[in-house]
Protein backbone atom coordinates (compact mmCIF):
# COMPACT_ATOMS: atom_id res chain seq x y z
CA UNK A 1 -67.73 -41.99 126.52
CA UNK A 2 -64.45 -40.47 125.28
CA UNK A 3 -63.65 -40.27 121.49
CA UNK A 4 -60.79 -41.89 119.78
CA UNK A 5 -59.36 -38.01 119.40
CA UNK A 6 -59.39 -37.65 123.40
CA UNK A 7 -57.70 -40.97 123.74
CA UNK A 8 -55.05 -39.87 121.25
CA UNK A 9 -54.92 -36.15 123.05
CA UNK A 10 -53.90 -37.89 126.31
CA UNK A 11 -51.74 -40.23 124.96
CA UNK A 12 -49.83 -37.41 123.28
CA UNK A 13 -49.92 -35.45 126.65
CA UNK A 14 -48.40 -38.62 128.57
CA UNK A 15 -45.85 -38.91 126.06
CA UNK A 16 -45.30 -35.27 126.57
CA UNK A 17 -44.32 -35.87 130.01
CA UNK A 18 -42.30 -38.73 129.89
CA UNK A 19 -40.34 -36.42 127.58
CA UNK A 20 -40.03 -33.90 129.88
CA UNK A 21 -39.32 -36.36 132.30
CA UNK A 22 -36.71 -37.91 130.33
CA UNK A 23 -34.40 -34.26 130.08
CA UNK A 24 -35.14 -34.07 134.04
CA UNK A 25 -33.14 -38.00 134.68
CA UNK A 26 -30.68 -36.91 131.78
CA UNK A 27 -29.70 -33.33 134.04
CA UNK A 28 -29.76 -35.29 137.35
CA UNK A 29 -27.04 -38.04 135.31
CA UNK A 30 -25.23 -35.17 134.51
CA UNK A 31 -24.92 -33.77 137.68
CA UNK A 32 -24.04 -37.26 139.25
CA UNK A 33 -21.20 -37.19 136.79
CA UNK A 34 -19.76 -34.04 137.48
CA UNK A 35 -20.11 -34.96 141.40
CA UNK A 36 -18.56 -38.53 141.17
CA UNK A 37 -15.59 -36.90 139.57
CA UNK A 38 -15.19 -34.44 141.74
CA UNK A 39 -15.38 -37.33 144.76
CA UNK A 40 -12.40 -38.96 142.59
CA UNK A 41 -10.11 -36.70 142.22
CA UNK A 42 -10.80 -35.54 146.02
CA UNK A 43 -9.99 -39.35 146.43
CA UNK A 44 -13.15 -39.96 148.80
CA UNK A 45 -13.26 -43.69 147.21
CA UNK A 46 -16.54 -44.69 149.74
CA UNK A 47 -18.56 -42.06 148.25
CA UNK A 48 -17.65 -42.34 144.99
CA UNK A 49 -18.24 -45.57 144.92
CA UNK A 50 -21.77 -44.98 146.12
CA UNK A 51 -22.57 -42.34 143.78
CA UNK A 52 -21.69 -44.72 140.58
CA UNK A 53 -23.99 -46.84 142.09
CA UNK A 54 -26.20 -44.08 141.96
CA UNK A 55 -25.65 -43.24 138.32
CA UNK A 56 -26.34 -46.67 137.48
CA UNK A 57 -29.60 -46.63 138.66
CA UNK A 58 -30.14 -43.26 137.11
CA UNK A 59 -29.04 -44.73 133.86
CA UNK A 60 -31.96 -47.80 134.05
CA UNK A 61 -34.07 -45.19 134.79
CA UNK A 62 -33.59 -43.47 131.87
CA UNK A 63 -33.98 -46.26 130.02
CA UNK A 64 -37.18 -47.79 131.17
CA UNK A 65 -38.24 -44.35 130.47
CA UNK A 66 -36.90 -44.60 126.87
CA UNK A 67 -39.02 -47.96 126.83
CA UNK A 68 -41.87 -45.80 128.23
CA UNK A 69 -42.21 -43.32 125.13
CA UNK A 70 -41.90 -46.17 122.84
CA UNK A 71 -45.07 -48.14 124.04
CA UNK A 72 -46.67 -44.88 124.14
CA UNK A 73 -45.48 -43.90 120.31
CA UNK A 74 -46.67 -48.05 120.04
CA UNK A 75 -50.06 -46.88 121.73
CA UNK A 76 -50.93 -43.46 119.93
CA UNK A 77 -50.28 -45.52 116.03
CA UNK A 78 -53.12 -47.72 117.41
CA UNK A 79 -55.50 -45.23 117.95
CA UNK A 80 -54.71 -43.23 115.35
CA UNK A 81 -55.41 -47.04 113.62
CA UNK A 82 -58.73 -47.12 115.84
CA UNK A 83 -59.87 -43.72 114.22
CA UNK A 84 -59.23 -44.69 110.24
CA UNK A 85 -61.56 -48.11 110.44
């Protein structure tokens, strides 16, 4: 049976990840940026168009992942509840 300390250790190594995960979306939203302006100014309105609809999904992605580390956060102050009682 795992201890309260090994729940809290794996719960602090998910939320790890979904940090690092988090940087990843934010440098992939970046890079749409910088490519939807560049399909702008080039005028090629079809892909632009596209690629914002793109970003937008990158940009719910980032924030169910937001949502993500705060259930986690939500999840690691219970067990670190579990432990004290």
């Amino acid at each position: 049976m795992a201890s309260v300390d090994e729940v809290i250790a794996s719960l602090s190594a998910n939320a790890n990840a979904v940090v690092e995960t988090q940087g990843q979306i934010e440098a992939t939203k970046q890079m749409t940026e910088e490519t939807l302006g560049q399909l702008q100014a080039l005028g090629v309105e079809g892909a632009a168009a596209a690629l914002s609809a793109c970003k937008d999904q990158i940009e719910e992605c980032s924030a169910m992942v937001a949502a993500l580390q705060n259930k986690l956060n939500e999840a690691m102050a219970a067990a670190a509840a579990a432990k004290q009682n």
